[in-house]
Protein backbone atom coordinates (compact mmCIF):
# COMPACT_ATOMS: atom_id res chain seq x y z
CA UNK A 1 48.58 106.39 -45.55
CA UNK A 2 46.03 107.70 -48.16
CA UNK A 3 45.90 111.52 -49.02
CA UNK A 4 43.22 112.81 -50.56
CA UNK A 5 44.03 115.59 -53.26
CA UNK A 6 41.67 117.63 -54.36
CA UNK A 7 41.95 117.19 -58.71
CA UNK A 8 39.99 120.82 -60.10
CA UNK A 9 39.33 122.23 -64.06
CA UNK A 10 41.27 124.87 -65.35
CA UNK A 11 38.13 126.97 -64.95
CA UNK A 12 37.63 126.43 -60.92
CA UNK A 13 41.27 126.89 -60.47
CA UNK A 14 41.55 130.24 -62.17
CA UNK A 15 38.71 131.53 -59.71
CA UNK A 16 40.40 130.17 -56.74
CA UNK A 17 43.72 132.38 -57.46
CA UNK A 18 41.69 134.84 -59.41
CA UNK A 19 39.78 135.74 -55.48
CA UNK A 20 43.03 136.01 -53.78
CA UNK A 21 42.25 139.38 -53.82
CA UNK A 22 38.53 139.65 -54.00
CA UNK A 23 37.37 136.76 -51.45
CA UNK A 24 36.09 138.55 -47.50
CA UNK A 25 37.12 136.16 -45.01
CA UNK A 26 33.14 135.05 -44.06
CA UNK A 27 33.04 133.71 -47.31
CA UNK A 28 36.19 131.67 -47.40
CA UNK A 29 34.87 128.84 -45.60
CA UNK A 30 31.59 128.22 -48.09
CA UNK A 31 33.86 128.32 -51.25
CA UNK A 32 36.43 125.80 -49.68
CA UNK A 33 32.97 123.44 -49.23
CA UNK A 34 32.26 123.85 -52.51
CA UNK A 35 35.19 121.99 -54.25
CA UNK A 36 34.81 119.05 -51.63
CA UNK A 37 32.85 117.28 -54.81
CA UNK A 38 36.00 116.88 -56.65
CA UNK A 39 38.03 115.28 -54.18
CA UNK A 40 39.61 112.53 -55.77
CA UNK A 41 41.63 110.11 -53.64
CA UNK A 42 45.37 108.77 -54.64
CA UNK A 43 47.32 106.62 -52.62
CA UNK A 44 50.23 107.57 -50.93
CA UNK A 45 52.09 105.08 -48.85
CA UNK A 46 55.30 106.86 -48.63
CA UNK A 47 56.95 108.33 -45.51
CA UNK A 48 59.12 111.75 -46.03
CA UNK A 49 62.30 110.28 -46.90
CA UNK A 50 65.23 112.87 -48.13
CA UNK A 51 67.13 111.91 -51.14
CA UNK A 52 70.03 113.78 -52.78
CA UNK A 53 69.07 116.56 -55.31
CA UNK A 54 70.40 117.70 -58.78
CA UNK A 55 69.66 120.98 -60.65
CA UNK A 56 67.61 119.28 -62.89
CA UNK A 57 65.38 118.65 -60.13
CA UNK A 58 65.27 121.64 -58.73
CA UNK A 59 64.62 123.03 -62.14
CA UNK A 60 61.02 123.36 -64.04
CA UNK A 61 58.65 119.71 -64.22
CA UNK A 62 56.12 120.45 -66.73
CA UNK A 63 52.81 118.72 -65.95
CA UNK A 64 51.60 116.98 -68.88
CA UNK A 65 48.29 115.27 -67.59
CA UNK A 66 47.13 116.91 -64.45
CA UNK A 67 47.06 120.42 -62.67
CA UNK A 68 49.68 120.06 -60.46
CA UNK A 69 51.59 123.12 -57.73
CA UNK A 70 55.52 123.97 -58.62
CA UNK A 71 56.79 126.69 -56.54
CA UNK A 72 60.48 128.40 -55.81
CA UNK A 73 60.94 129.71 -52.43
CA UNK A 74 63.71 132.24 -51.52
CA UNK A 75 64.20 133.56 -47.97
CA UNK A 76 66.60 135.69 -46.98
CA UNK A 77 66.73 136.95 -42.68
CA UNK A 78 69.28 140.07 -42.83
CA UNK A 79 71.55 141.08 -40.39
CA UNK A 80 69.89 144.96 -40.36
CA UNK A 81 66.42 143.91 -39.06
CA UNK A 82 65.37 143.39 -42.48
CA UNK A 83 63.64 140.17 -44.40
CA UNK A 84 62.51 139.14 -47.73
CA UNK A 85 60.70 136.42 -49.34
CA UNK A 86 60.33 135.55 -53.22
CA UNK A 87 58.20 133.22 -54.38
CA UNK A 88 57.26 131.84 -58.27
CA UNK A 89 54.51 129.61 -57.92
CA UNK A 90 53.02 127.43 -60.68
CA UNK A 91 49.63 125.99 -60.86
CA UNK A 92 49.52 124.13 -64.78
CA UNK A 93 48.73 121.42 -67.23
CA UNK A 94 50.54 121.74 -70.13
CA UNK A 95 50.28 125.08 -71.37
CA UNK A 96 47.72 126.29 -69.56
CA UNK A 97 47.64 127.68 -65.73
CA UNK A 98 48.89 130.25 -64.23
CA UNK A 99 51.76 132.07 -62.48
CA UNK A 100 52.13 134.12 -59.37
CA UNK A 101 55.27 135.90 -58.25
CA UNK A 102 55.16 137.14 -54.82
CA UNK A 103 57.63 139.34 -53.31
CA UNK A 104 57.40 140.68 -49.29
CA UNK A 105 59.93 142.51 -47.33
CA UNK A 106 59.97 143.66 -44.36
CA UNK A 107 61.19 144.49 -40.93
CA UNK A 108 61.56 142.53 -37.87
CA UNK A 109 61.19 145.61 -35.30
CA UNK A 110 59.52 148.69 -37.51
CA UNK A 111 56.15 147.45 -38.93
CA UNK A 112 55.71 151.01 -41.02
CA UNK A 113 58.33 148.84 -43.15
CA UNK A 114 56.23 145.92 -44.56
CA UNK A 115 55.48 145.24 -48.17
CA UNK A 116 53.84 142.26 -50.08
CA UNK A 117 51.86 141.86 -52.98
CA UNK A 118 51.82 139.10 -56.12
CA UNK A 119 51.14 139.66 -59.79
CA UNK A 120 49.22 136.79 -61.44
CA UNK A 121 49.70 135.82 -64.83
CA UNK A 122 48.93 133.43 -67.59
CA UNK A 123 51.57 130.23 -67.46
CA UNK A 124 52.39 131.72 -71.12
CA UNK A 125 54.62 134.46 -69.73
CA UNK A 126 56.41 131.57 -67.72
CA UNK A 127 59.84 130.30 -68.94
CA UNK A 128 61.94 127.39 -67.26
CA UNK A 129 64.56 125.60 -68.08
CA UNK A 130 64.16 121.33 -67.45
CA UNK A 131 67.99 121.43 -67.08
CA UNK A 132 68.77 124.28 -64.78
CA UNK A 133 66.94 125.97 -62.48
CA UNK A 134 66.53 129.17 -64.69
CA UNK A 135 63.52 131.41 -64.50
CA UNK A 136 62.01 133.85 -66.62
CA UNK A 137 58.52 135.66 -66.27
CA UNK A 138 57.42 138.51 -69.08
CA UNK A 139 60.78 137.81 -70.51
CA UNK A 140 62.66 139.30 -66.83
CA UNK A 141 65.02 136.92 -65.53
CA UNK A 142 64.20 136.08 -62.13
CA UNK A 143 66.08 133.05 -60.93
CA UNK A 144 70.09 132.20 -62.54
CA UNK A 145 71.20 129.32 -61.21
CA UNK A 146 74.83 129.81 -61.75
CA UNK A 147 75.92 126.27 -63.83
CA UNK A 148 78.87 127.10 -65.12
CA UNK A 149 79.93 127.42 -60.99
CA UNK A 150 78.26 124.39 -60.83
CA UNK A 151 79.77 121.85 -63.13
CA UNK A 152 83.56 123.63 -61.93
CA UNK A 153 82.95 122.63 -58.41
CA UNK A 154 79.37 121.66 -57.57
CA UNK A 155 78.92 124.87 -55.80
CA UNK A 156 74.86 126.01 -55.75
CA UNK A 157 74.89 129.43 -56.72
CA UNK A 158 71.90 131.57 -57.68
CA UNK A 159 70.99 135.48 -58.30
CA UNK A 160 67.24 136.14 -57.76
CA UNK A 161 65.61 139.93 -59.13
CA UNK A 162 62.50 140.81 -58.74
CA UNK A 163 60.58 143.72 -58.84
CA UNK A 164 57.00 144.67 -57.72
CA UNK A 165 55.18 147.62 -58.18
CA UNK A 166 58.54 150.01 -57.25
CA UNK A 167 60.02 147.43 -54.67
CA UNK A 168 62.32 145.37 -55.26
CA UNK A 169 64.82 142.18 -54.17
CA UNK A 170 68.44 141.88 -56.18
CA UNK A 171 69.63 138.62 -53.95
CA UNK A 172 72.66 136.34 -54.27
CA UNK A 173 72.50 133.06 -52.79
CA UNK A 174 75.51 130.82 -52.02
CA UNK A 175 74.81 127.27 -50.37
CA UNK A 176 76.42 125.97 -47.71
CA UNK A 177 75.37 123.02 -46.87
CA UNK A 178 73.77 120.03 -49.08
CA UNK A 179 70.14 120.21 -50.19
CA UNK A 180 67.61 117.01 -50.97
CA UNK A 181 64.23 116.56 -51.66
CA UNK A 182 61.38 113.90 -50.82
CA UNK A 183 57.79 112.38 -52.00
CA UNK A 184 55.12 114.01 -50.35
CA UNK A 185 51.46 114.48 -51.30
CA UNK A 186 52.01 113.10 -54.46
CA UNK A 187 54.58 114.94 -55.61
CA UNK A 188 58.38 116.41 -54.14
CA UNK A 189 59.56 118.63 -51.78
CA UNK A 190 62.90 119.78 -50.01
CA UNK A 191 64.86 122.55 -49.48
CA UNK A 192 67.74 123.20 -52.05
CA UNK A 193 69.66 125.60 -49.69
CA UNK A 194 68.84 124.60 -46.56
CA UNK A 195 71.40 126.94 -45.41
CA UNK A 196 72.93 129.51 -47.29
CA UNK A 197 75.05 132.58 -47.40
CA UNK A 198 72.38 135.42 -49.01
CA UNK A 199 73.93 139.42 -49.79
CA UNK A 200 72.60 142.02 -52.19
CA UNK A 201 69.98 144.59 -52.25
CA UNK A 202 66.50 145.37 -51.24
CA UNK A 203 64.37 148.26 -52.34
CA UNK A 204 61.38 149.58 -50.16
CA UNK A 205 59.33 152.48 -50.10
CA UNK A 206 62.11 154.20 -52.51
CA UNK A 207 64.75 153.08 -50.43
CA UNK A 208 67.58 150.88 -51.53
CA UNK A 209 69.43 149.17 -49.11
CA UNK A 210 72.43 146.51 -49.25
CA UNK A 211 71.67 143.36 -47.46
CA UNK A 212 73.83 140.11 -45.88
CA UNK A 213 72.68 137.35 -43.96
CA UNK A 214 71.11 133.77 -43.62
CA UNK A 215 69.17 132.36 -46.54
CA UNK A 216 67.14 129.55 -48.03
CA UNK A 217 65.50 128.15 -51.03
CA UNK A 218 63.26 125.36 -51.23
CA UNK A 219 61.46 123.63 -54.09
CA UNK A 220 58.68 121.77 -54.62
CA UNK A 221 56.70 119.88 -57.80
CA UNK A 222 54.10 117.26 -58.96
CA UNK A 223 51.53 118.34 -56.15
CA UNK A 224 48.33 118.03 -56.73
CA UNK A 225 46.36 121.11 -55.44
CA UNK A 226 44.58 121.59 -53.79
CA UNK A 227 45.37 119.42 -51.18
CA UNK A 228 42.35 117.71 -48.36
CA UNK A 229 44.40 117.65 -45.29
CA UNK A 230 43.72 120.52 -43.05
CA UNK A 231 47.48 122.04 -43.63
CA UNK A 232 50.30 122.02 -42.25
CA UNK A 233 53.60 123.15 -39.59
CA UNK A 234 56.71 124.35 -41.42
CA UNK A 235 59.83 125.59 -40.47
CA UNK A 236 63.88 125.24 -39.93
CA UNK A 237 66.30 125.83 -36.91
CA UNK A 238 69.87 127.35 -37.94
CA UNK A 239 72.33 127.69 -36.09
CA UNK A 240 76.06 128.66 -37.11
CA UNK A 241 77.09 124.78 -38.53
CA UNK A 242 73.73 123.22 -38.84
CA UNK A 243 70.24 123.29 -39.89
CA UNK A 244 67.05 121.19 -38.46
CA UNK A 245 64.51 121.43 -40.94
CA UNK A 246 60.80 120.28 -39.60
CA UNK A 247 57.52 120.26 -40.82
CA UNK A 248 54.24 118.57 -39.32
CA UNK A 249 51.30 117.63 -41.85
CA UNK A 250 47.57 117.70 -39.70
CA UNK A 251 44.50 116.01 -41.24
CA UNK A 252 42.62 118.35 -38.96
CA UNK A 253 42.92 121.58 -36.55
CA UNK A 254 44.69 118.91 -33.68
CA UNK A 255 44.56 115.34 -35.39
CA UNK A 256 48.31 115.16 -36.75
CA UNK A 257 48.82 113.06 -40.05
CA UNK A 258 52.76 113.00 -39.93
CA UNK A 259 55.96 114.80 -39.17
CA UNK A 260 59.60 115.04 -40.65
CA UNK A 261 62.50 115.86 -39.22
CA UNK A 262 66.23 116.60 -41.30
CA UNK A 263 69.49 117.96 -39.48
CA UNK A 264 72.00 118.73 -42.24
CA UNK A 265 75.52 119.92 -41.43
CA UNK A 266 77.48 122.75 -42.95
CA UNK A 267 79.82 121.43 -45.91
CA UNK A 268 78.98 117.56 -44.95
CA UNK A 269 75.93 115.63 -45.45
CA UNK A 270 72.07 115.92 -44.26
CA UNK A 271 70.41 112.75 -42.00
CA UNK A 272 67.20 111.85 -41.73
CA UNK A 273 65.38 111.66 -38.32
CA UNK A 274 63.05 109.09 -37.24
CA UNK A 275 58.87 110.70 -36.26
CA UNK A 276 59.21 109.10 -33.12
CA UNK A 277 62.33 110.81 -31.82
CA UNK A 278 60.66 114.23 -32.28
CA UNK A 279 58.55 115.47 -29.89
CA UNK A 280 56.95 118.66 -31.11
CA UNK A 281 54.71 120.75 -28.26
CA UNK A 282 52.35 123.99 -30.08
CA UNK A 283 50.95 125.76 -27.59
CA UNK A 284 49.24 129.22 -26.31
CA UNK A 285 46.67 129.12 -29.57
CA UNK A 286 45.35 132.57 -30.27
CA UNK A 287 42.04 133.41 -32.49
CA UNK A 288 43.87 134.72 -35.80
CA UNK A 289 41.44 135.66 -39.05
CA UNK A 290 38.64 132.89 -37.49
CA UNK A 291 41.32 130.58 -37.37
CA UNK A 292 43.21 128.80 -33.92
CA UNK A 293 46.94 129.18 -34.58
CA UNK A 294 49.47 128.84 -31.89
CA UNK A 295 52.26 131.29 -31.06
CA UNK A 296 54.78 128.80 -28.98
CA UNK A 297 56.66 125.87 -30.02
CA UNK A 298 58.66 123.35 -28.21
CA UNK A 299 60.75 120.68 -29.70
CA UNK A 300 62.94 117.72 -28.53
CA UNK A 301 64.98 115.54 -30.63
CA UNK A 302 66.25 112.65 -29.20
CA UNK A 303 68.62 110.36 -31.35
CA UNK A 304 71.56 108.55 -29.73
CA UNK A 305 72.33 106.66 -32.22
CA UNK A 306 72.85 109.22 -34.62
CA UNK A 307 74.17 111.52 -31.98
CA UNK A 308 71.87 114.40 -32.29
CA UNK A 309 70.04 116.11 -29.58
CA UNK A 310 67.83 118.90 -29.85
CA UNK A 311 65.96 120.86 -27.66
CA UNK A 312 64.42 124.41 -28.08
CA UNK A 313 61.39 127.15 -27.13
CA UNK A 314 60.33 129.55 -29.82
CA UNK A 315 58.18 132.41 -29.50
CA UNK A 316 56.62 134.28 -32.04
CA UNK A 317 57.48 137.97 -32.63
CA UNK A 318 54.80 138.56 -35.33
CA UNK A 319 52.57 137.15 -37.66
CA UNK A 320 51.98 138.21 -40.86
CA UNK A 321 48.26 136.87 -42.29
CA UNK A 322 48.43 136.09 -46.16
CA UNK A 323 44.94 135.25 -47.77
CA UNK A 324 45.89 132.45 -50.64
CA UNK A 325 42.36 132.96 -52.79
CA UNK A 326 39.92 130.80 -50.29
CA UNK A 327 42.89 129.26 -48.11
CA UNK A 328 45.06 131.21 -44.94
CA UNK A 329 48.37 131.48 -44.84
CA UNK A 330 50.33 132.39 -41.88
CA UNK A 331 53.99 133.96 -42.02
CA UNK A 332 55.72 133.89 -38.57
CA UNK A 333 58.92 135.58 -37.47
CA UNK A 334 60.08 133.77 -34.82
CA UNK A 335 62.55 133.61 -31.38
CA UNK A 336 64.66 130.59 -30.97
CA UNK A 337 66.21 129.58 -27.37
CA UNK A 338 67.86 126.31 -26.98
CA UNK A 339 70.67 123.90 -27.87
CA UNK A 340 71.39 121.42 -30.77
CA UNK A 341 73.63 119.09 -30.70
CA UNK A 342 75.43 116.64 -32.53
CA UNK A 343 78.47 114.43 -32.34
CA UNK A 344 79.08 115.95 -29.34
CA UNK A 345 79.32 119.43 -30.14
CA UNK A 346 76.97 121.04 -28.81
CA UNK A 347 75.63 125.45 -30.13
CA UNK A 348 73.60 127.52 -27.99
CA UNK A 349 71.01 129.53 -30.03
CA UNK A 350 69.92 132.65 -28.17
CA UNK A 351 66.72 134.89 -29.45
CA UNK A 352 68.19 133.51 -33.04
CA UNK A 353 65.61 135.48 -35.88
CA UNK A 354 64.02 132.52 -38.28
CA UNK A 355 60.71 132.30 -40.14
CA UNK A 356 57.79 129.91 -40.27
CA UNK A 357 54.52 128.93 -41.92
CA UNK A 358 51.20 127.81 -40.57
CA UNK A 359 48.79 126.90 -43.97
CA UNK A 360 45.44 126.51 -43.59
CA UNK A 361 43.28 124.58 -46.45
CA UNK A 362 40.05 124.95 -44.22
């Protein structure tokens, strides 16, 4: 297949991020039209196809020729209610670009307790290692990837602090299952930790509170942004020994461009899923910030050979709109119901808390 990528100047870029803030929703879709022009297309005949992953590349990939997207994405669902999300996100050539740290917590039943904002800054004040995945912005150490654990046992390990105007995220992560990554849109993507244990603190409002639960850290680098295809489906299904992580790429609103599916098994190994075995059913679209979005989801996984069976419902709780300059971005908590199975062993997953993305380029 071909994707089209949209290759901008330094300048154009900057007031893309720079409007994050500033941009009124009317005037999102004129500004989106205007960078059409620069489309430029590259050819991309590769299907989503996991590979095993190393710290060195889940660490920093400097971008020597083009403005390419790196981000780190940490997610932890608590067992009080509570959720977080961090988020370092690169958009560079060279020296020059820019990062964004994001930080949003909240609550899954008490919406008084929400917070989110993100502090852009020159990629100057951006330090990563090419080695490790170790992070540091203004000189504060956000991400430690723990590789003295590492090279003892091959345990992934990492503590991730942030803090944003008074609130805050002081977050542990401990894999426990194996991550990999894959060529898409011209560059990679995969979850690290597709499942992980997470503990620690979270600060809100003035309040600090300890923290346990189910997290996850993905990474992705080398993507051209921004990106032609409408947007995509993202999103992962846990359950207490495995993980199904999905996502579904559209070229427009309804025309689908591709889809991935990866089951990965606590302490063992991750297997790649065949499109065609997945059936994946949106449905019950609402009329969110001018945009259709839908608020069900209905998967089925059929593989024999591979013994895995899947089949679940999830509803959304909330959604949490998150204006990205001229782009939408859609953060869902969702409701799982179903059943996954696999050699034979089968889990039930009742009104199981997970999160998902809708992103929306136009």
């Amino acid at each position: 297949m071909i994707s089209l990528v949209i290759l901008i100047s330094f300048s154009t870029l900057s007031g893309i991020v720079d409007s994050s803030i500033m941009i009124e929703p009317d005037t999102r879709d004129e500004l989106s039209q205007s960078v059409l022009p620069l489309i430029k297309e590259i050819p991309n005949d590769t299907v989503y196809t996991p590979e095993n992953i190393t710290p060195a590349d889940a660490s920093y990939h400097p971008s020597p020729d083009t403005f390419t997207i790196e981000w780190w994405y940490f997610e932890g669902i608590f067992d009080n209610g509570y959720n977080a999300v961090v988020n370092i996100l690169l958009w560079s050539k060279n020296n020059i670009g820019l990062c964004i740290t994001h930080l949003n917590i909240f609550h899954e039943s008490d919406p008084d307790e929400y917070f989110a904002t993100r502090n852009i800054q020159p990629i100057s004040l951006f330090q990563g290692s090419t080695s490790f995945p170790d992070i540091q912005v203004k000189n504060d150490q956000i991400v430690d990837f723990n590789a003295e654990q590492y090279n003892a046992s091959g345990d992934w390990k990492y503590t991730v602090t942030i803090e944003l105007d008074g609130n805050a995220a002081n977050l542990t992560f401990i894999g426990r299952a194996p991550g990999w990554q894959g060529n898409t849109l011209g560059g990679f993507y995969g979850p690290v930790l597709p499942m992980a244990d997470v503990f620690g603190e979270i600060t809100i409002h003035g309040k600090t509170i300890n923290v346990s639960g189910l997290g996850y850290h993905e990474h992705a680098h080398g993507i051209p942004f921004p990106v032609k295809e409408s947007g995509w489906y993202w999103g992962k299904i846990v359950s207490n020994t495995t993980s199904f992580f999905w996502g579904k790429m559209m070229n427009t609103i309804f025309d689908e461009q591709g889809r991935a599916g990866v089951l990965c098994k606590e302490n063992s190994s991750f297997i790649n899923i065949e499109p065609t075995n997945i059936i994946m059913d949106f449905m019950d679209y609402e009329f969110h910030q001018k945009r259709f979005i839908p608020t069900t989801f209905h998967f089925t996984v059929s593989d024999p050979i591979q013994g895995i069976f899947i089949n679940v419902t999830m509803t959304t709780e909330k959604i949490y709109h998150l204006p990205l300059g001229i782009f939408n971005y859609w953060r869902y908590l969702i409701k799982i119901n179903g059943v996954i199975e696999y050699n034979g062993i089968q889990e039930t997953l009742h009104d199981v808390t997970q999160i998902m993305e809708v992103m929306r380029f136009r």
